[in-house]
PDB file of N, CA and C in Angstrom:
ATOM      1  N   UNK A   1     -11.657  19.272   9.762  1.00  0.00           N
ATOM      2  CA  UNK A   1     -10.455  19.530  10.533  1.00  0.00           C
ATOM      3  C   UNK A   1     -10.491  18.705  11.808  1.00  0.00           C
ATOM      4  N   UNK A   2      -9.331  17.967  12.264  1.00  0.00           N
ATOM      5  CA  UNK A   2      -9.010  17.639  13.105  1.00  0.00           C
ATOM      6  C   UNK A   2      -8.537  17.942  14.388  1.00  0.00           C
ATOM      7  N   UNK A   3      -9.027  18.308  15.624  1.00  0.00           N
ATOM      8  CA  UNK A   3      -8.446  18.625  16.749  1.00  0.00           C
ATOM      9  C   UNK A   3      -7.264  17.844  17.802  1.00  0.00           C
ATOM     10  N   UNK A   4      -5.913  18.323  17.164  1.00  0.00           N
ATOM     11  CA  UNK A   4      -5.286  17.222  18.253  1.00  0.00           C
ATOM     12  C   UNK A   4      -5.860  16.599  19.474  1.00  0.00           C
ATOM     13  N   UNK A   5      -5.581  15.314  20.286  1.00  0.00           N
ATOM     14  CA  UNK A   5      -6.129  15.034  21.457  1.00  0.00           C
ATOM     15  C   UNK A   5      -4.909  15.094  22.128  1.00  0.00           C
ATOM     16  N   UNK A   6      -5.398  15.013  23.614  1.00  0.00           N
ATOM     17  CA  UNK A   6      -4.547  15.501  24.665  1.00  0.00           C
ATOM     18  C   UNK A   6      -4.968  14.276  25.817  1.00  0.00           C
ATOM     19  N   UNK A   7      -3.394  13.737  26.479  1.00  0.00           N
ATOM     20  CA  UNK A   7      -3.864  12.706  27.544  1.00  0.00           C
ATOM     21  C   UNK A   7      -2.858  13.130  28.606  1.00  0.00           C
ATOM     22  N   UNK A   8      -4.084  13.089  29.632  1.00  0.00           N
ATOM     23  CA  UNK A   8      -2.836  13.057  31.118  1.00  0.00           C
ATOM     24  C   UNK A   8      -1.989  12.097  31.308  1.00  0.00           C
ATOM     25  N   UNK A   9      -1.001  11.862  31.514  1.00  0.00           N
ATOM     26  CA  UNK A   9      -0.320  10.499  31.999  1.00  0.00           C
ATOM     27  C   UNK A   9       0.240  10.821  33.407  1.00  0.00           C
ATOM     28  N   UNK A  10      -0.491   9.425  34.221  1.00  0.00           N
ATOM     29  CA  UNK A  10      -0.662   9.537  35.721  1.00  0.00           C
ATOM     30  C   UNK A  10       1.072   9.702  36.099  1.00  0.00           C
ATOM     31  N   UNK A  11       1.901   9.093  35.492  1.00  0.00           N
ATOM     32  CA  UNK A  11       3.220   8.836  35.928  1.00  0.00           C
ATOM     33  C   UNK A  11       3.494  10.579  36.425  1.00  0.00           C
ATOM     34  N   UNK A  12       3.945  11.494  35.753  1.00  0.00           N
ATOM     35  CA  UNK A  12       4.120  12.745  35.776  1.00  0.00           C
ATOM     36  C   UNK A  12       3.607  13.868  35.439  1.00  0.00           C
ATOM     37  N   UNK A  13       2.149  13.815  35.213  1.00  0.00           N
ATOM     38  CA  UNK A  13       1.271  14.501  34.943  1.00  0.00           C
ATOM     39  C   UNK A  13       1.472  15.505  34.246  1.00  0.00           C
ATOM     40  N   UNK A  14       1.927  15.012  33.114  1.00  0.00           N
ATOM     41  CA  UNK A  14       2.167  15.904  31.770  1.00  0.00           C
ATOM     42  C   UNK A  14       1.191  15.536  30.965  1.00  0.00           C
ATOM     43  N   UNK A  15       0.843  16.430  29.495  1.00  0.00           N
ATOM     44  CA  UNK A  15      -0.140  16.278  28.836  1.00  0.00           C
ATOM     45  C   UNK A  15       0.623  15.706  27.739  1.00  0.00           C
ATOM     46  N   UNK A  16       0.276  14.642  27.299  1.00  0.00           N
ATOM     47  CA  UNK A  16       0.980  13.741  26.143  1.00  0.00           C
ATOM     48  C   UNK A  16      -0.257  14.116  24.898  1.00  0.00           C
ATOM     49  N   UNK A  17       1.042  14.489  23.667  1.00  0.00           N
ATOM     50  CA  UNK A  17       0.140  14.533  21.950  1.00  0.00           C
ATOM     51  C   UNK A  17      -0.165  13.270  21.438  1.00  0.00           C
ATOM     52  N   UNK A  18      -1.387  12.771  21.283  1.00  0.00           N
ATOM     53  CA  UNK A  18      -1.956  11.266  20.750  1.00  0.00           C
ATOM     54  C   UNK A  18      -2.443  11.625  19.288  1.00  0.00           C
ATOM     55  N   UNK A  19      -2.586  12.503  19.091  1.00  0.00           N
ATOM     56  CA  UNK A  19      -2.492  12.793  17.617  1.00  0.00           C
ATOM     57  C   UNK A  19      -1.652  13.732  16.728  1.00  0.00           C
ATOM     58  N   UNK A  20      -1.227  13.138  15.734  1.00  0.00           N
ATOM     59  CA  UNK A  20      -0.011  13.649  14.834  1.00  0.00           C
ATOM     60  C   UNK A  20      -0.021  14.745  13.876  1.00  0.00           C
ATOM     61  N   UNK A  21      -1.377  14.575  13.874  1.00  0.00           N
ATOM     62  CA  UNK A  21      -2.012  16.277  12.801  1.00  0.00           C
ATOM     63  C   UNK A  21      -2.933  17.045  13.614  1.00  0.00           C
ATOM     64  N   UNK A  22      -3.250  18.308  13.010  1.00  0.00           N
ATOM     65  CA  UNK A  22      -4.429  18.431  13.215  1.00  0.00           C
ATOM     66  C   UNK A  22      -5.474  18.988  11.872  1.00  0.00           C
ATOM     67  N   UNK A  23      -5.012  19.291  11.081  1.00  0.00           N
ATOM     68  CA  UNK A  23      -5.621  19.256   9.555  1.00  0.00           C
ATOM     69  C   UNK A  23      -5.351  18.564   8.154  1.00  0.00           C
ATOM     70  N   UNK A  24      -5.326  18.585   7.286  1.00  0.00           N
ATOM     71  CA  UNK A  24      -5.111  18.006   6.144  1.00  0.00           C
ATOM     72  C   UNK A  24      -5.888  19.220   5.079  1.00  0.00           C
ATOM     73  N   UNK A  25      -4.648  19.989   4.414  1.00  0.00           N
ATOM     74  CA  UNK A  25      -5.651  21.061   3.566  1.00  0.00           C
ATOM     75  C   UNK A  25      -5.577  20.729   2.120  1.00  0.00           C
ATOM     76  N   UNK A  26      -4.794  19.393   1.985  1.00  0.00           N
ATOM     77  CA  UNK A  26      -4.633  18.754   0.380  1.00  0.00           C
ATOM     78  C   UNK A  26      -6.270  18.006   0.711  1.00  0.00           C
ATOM     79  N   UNK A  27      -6.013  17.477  -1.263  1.00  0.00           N
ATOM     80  CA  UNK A  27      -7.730  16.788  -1.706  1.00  0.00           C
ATOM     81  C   UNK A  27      -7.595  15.754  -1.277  1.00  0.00           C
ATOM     82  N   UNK A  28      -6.299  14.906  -0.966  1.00  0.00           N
ATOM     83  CA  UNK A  28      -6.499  13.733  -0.230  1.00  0.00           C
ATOM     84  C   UNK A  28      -6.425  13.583   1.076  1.00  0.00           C
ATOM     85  N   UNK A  29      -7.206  12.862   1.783  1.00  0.00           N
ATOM     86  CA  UNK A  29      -7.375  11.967   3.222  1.00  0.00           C
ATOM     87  C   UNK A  29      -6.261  11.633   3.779  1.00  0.00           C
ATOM     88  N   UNK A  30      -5.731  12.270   4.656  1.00  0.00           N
ATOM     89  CA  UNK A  30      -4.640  11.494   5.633  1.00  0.00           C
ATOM     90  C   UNK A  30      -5.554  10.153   6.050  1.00  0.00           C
ATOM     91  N   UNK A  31      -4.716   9.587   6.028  1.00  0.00           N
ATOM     92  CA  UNK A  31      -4.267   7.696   6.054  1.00  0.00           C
ATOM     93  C   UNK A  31      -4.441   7.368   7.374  1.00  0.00           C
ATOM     94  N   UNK A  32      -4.306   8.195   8.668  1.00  0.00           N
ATOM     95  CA  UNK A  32      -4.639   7.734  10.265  1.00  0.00           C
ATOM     96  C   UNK A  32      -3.308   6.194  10.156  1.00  0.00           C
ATOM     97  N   UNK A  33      -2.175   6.287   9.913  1.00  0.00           N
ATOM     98  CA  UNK A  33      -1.369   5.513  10.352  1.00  0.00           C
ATOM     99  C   UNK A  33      -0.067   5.639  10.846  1.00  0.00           C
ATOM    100  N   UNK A  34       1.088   5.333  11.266  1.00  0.00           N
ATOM    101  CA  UNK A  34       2.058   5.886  12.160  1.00  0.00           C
ATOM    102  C   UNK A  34       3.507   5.969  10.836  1.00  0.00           C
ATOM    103  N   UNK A  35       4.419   6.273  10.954  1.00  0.00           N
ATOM    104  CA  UNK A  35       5.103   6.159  10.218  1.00  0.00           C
ATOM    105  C   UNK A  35       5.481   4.952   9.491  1.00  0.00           C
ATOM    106  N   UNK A  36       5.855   4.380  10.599  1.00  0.00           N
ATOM    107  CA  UNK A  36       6.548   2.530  10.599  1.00  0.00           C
ATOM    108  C   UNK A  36       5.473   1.584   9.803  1.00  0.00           C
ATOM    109  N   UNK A  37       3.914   2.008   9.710  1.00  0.00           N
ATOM    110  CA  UNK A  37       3.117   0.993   9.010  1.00  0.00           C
ATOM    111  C   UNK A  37       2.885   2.071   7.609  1.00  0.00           C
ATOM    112  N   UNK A  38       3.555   2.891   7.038  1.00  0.00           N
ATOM    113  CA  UNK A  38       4.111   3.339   6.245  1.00  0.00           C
ATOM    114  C   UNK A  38       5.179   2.923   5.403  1.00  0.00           C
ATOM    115  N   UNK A  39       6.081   2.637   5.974  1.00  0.00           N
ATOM    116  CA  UNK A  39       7.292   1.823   5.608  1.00  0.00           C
ATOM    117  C   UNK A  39       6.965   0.325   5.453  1.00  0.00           C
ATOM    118  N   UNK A  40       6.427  -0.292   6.427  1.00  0.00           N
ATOM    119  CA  UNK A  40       5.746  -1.569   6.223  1.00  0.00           C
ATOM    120  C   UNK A  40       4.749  -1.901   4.621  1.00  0.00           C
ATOM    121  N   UNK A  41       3.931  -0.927   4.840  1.00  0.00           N
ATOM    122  CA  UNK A  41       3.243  -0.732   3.360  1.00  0.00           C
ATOM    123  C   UNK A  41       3.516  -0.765   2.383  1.00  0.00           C
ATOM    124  N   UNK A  42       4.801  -0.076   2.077  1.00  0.00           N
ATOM    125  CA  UNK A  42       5.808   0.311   0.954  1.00  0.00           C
ATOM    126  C   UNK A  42       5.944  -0.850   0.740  1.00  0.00           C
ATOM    127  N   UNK A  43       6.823  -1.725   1.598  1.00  0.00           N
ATOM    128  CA  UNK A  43       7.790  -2.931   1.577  1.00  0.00           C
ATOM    129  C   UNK A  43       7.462  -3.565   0.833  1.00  0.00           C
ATOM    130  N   UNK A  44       5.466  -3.786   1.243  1.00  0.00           N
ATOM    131  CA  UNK A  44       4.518  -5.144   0.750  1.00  0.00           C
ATOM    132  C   UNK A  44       4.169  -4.094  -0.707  1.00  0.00           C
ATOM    133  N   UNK A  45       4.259  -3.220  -0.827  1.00  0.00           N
ATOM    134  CA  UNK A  45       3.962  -3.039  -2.237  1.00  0.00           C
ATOM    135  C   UNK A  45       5.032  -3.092  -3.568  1.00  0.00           C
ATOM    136  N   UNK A  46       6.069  -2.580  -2.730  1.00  0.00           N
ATOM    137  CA  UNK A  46       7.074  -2.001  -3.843  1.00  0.00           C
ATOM    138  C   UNK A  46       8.142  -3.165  -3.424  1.00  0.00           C
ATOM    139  N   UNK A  47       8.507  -3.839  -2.680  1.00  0.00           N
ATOM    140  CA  UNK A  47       9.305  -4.287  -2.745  1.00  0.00           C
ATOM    141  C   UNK A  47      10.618  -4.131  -3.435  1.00  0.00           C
ATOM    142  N   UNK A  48      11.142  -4.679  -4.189  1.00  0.00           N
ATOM    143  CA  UNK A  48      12.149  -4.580  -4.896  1.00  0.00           C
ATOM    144  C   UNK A  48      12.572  -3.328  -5.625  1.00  0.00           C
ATOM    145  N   UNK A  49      11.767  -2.459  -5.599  1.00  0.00           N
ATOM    146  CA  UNK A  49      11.573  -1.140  -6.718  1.00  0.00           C
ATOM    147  C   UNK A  49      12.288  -0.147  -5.862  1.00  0.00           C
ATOM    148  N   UNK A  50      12.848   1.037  -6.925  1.00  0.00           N
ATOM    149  CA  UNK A  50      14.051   2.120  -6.104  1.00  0.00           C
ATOM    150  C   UNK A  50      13.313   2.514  -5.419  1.00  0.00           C
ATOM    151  N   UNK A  51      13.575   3.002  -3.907  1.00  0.00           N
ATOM    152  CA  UNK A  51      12.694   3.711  -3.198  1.00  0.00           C
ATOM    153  C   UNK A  51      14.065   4.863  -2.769  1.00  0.00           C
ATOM    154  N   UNK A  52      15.084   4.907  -2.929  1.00  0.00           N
ATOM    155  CA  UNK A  52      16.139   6.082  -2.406  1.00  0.00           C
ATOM    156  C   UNK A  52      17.139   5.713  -3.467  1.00  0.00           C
ATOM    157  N   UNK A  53      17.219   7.114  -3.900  1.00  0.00           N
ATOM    158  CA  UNK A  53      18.655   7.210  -4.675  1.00  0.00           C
ATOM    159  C   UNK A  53      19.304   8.527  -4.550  1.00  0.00           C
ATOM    160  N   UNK A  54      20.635   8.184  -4.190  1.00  0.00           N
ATOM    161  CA  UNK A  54      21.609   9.463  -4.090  1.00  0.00           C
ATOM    162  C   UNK A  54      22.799   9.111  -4.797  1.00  0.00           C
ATOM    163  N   UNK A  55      22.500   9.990  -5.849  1.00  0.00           N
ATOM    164  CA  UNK A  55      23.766   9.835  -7.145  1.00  0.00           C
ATOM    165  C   UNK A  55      25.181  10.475  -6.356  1.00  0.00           C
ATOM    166  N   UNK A  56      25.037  11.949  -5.646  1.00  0.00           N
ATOM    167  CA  UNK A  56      26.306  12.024  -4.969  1.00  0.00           C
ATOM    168  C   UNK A  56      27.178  11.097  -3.967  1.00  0.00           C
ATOM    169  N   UNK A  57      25.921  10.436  -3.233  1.00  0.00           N
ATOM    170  CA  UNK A  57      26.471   9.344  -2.097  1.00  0.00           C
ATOM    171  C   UNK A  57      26.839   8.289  -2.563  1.00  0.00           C
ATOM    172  N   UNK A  58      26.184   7.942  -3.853  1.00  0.00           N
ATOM    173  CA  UNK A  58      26.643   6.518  -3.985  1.00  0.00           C
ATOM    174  C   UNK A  58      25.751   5.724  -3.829  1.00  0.00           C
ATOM    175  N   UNK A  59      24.084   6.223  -3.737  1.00  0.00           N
ATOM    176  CA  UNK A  59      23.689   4.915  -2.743  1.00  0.00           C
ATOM    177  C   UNK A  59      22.290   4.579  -2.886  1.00  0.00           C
ATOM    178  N   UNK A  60      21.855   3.503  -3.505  1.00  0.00           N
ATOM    179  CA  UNK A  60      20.558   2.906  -4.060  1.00  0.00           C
ATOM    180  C   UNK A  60      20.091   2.122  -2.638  1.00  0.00           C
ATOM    181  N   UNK A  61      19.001   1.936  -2.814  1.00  0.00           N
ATOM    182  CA  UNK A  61      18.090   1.396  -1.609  1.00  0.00           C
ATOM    183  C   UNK A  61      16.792   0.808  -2.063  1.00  0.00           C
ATOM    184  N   UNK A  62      16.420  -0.180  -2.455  1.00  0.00           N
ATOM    185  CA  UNK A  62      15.315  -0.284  -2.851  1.00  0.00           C
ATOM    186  C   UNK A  62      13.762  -0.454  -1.515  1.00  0.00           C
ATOM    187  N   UNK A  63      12.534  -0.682  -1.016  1.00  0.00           N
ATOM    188  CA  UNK A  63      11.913  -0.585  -0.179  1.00  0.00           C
ATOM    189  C   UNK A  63      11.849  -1.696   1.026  1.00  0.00           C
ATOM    190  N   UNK A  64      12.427  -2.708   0.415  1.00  0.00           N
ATOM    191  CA  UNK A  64      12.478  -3.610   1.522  1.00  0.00           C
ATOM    192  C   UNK A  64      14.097  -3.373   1.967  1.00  0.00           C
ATOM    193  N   UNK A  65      15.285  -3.023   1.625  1.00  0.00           N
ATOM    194  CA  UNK A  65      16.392  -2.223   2.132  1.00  0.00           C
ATOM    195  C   UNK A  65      16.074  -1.060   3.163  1.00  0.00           C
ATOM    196  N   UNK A  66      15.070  -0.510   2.840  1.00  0.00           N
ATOM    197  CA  UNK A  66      14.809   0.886   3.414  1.00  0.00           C
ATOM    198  C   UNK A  66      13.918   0.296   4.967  1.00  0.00           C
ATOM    199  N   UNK A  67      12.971  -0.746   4.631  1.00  0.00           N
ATOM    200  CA  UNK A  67      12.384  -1.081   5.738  1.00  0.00           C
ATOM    201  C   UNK A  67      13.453  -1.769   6.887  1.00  0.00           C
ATOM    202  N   UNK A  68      14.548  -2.261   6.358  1.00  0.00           N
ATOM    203  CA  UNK A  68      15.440  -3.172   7.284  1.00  0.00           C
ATOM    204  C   UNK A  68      16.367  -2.075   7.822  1.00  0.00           C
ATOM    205  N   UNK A  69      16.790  -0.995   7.502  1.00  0.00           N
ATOM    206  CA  UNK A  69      17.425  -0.148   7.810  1.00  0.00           C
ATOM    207  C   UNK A  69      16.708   1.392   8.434  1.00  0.00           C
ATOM    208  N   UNK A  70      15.054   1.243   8.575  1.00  0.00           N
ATOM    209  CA  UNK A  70      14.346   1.910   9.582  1.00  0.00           C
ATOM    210  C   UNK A  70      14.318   1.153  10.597  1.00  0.00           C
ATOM    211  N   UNK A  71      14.073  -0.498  10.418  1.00  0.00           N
ATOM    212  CA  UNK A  71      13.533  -1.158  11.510  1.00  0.00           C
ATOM    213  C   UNK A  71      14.895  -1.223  12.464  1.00  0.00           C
ATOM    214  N   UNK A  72      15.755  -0.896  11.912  1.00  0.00           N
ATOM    215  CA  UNK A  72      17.106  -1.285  12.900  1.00  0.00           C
ATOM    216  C   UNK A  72      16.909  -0.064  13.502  1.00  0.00           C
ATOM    217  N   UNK A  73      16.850   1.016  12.896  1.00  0.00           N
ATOM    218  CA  UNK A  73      16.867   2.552  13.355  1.00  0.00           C
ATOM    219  C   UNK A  73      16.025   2.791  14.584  1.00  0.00           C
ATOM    220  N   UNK A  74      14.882   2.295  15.112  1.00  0.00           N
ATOM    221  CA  UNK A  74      13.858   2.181  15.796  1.00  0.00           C
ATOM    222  C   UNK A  74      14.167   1.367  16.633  1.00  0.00           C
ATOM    223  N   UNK A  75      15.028   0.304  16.442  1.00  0.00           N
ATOM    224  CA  UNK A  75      15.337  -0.521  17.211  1.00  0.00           C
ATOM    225  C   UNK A  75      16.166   0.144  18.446  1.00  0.00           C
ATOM    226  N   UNK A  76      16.827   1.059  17.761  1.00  0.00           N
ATOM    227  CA  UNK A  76      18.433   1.223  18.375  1.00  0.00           C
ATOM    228  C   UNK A  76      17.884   2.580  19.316  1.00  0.00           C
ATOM    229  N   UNK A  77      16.515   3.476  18.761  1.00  0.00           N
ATOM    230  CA  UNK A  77      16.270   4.522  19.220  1.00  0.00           C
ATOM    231  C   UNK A  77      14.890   3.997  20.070  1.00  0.00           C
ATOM    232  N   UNK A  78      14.410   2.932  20.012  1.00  0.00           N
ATOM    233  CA  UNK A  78      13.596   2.675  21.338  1.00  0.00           C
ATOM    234  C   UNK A  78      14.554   2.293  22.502  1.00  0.00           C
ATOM    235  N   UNK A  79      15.884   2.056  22.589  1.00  0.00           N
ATOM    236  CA  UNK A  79      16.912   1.801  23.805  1.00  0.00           C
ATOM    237  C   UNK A  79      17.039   3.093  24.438  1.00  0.00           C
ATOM    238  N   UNK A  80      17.253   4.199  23.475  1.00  0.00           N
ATOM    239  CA  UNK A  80      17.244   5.897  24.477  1.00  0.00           C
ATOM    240  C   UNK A  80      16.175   5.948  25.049  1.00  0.00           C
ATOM    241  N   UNK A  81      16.815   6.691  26.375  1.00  0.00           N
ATOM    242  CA  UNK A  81      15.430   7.199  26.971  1.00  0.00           C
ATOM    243  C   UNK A  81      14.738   8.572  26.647  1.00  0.00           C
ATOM    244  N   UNK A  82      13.176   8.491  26.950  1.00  0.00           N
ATOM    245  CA  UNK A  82      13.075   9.597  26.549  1.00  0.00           C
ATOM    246  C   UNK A  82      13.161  11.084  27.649  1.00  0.00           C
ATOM    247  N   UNK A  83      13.239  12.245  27.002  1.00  0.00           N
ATOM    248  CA  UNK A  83      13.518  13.204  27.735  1.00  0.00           C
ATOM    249  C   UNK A  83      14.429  14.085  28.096  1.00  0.00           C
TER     250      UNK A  83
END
């Protein structure tokens, strides 16, 4: 088991979460990577292959679609501020 870590940050001396779990009770190993090199991963593996389908919406996506349309998403939501 994993113990979240905890960091002061001098700016406003709040305690910031640096880790994203704190257990894993499945047989496999969490991966220690962030979402986005998740999606990155996919891309380089699956490429071309369905990665989203919604028969009501209308709307196929295969993994490198899905990566160009997170990376914009991230784009647009690192401009908000946080808080």
């Amino acid at each position: 088991m994993r113990k979240p870590s905890y960091s002061n940050t001098s700016n406003n001396n709040s305690n910031t979460l640096t880790t994203s779990y704190v257990s894993n009770p499945g047989k496999w190993p969490l991966m220690g990577i962030t979402l986005g090199q998740v999606v990155d991963r996919a891309e380089r593996l699956y490429g071309e292959r369905e990665a989203v389908v919604s028969v009501f919406q209308g709307i196929r996506k295969n993994y490198a679609q899905l990566k160009e349309e997170v990376s914009d998403a991230m784009t647009i939501t690192s401009t908000v501020p946080s808080g």
